[in-house]
Protein backbone atom coordinates (compact mmCIF):
# COMPACT_ATOMS: atom_id res chain seq x y z
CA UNK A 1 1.49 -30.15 48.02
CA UNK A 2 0.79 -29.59 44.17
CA UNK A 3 3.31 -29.51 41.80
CA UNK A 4 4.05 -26.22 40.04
CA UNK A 5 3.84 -26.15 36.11
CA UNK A 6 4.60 -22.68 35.97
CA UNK A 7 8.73 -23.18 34.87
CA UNK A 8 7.84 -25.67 32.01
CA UNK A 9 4.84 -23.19 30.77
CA UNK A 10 7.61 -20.83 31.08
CA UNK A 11 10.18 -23.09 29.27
CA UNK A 12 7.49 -23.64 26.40
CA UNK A 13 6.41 -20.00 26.02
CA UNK A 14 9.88 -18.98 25.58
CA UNK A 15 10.54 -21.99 23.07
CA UNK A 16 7.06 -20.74 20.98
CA UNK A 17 8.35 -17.18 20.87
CA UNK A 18 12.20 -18.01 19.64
CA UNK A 19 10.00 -20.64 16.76
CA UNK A 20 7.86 -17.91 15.88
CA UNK A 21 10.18 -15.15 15.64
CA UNK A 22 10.66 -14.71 11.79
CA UNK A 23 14.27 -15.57 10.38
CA UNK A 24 16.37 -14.61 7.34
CA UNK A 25 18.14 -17.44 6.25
CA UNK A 26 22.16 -17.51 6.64
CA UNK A 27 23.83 -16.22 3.34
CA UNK A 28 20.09 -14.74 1.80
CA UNK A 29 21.44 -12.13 -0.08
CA UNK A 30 20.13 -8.52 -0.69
CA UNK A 31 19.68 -9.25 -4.20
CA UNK A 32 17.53 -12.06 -3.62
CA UNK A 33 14.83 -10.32 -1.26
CA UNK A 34 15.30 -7.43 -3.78
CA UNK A 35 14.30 -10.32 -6.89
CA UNK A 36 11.27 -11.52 -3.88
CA UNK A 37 9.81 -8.38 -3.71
CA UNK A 38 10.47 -7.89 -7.41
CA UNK A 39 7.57 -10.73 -8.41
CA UNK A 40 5.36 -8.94 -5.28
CA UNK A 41 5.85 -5.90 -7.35
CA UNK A 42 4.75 -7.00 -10.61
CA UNK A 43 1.99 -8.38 -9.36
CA UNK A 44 0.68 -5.23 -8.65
CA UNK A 45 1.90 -3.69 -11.71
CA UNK A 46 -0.64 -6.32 -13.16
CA UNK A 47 -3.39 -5.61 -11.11
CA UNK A 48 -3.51 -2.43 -12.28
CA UNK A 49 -3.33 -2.80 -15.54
CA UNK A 50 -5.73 -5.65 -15.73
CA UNK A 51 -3.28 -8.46 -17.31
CA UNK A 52 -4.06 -11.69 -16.78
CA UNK A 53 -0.82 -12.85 -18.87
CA UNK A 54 1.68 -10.80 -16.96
CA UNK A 55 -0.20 -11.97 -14.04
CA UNK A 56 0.00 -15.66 -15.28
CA UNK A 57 3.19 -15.60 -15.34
CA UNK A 58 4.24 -14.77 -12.44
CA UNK A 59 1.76 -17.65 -10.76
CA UNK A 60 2.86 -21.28 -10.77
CA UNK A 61 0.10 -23.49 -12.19
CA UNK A 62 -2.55 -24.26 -9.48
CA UNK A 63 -2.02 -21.43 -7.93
CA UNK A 64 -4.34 -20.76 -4.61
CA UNK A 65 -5.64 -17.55 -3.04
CA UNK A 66 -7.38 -17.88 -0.03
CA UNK A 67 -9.21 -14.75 1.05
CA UNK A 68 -10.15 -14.10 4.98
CA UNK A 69 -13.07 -11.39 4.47
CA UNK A 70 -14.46 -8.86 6.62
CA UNK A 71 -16.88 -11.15 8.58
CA UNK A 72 -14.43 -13.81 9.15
CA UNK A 73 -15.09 -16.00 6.45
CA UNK A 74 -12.87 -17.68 4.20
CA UNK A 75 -13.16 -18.13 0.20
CA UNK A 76 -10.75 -20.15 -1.71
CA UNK A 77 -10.43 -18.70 -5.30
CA UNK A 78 -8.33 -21.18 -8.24
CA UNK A 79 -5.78 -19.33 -10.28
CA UNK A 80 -7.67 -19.54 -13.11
CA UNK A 81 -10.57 -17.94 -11.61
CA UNK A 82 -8.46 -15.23 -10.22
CA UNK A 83 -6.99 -14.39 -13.59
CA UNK A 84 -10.66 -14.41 -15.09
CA UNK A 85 -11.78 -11.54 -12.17
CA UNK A 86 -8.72 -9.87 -13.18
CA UNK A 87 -9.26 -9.83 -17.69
CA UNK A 88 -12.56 -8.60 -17.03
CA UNK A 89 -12.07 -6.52 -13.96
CA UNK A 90 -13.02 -2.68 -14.42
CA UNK A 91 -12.10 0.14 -12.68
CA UNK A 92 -8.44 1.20 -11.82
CA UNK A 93 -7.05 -0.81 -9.21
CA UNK A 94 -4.55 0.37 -6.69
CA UNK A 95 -2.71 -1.61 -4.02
CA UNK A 96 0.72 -1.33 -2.60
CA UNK A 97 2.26 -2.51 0.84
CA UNK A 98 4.36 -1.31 3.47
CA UNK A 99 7.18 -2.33 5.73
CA UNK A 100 7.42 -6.16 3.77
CA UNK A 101 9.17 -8.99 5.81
CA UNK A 102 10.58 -11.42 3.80
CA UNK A 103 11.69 -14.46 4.70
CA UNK A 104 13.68 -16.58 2.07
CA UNK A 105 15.48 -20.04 2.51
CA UNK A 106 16.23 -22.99 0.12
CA UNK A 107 14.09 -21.97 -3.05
CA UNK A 108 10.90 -21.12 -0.54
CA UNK A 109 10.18 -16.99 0.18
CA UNK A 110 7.73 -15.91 2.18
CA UNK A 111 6.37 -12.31 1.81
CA UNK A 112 3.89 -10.73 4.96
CA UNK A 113 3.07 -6.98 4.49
CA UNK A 114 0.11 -4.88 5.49
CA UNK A 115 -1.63 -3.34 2.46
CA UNK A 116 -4.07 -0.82 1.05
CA UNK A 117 -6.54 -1.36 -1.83
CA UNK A 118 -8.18 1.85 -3.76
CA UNK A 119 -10.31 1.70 -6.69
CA UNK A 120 -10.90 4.36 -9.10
CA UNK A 121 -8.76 6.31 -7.31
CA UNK A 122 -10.68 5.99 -3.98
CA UNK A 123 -9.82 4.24 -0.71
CA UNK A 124 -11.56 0.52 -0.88
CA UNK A 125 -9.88 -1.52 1.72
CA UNK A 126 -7.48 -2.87 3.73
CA UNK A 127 -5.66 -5.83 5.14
CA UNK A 128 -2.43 -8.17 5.07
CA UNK A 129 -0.88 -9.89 2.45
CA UNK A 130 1.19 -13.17 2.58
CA UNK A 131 2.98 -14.11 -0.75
CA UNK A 132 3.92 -17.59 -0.71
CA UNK A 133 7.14 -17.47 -3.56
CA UNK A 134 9.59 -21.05 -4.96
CA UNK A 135 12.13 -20.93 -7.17
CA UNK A 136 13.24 -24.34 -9.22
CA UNK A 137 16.90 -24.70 -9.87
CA UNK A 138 17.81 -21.73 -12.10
CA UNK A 139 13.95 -20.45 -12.76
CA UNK A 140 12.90 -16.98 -11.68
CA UNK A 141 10.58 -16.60 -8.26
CA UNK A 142 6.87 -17.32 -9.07
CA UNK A 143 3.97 -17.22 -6.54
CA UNK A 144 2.74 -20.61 -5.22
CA UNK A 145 0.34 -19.16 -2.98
CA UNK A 146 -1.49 -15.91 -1.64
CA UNK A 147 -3.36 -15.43 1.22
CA UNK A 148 -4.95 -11.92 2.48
CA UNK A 149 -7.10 -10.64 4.50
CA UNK A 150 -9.80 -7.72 3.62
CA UNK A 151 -10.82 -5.27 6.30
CA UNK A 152 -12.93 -2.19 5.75
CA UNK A 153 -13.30 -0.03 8.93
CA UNK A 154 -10.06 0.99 11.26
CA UNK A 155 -7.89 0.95 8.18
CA UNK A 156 -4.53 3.52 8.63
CA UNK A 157 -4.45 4.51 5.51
CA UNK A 158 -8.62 5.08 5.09
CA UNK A 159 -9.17 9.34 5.56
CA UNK A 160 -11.87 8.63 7.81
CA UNK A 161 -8.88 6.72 10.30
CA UNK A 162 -6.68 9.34 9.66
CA UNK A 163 -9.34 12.02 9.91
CA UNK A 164 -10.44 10.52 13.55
CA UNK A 165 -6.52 10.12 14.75
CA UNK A 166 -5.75 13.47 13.65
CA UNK A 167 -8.83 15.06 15.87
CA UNK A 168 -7.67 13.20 18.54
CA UNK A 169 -5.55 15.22 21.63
């Protein structure tokens, strides 16, 4: 007679799912996800206007951004870098999110949102976007880290998506 494994897979599914499962922190307050997605904001309001300084300072020094493309591959991009792209960047540049989760407890936030990316007014791309925020003592929120994803095709915010879901029966 074998032994069965199947209650302690069980056991340890169950234990992955409650780890995973995201959490607001006791006593996070509205006003602090509100200041979160505050910095998130003004990031983009930077984006689009090109400003490396506004963007600077909302990025704590050594800031990373790791990118996951559309053929899987990852690039690591320094702050600095980033902030170069970004001065000599052309084009207008559009991105917003949807339906954030934030997750905020002792001076750490995290930020996870799907996104959409249009330049010069057109649909570019898609993808997620994970905002890695800390907070020192009294300081504001600044951005440690972010980490997103690009995808081109299947995007629901692309026309052609929405065209092909709309023809559907």
């Amino acid at each position: 007679m074998r032994p069965s494994f199947l209650p302690a897979a069980v056991a340890m599914s169950v234990m992955t799912l409650a780890a995973a499962a995201p959490v607001q922190a006791a006593g996070t307050s509205a006003a602090e996800r509100k200041a979160v997605l505050d910095v998130v904001d003004r990031t983009f309001v930077a984006l689009a206007k090109h400003d490396a300084a506004a963007m600077r300072a909302l990025l704590v020094p050594g800031t990373t951004f790791a990118v996951r493309g559309p053929d899987g591959r990852i690039k690591m991009e320094r702050d600095e870098d980033f902030l170069q792209a970004l001065a000599t960047g052309k084009g207008a540049w559009r991105e917003r999110i949807r339906s954030p989760k934030v997750i905020v407890a002792d001076g750490l936030a995290q930020v996870w949102a799907p996104y959409d990316f249009h330049l010069d007014g057109r649909f570019s791309h898609c993808g997620i976007d994970s905002f890695a925020l800390v907070k020192d003592g009294s300081g504001p929120w600044r951005i440690a880290g972010i980490t997103y994803s690009v995808q081109i095709d299947g995007c629901p915010t692309d026309p052609k998506t929405r065209a092909r879901h709309a023809a559907r029966p």
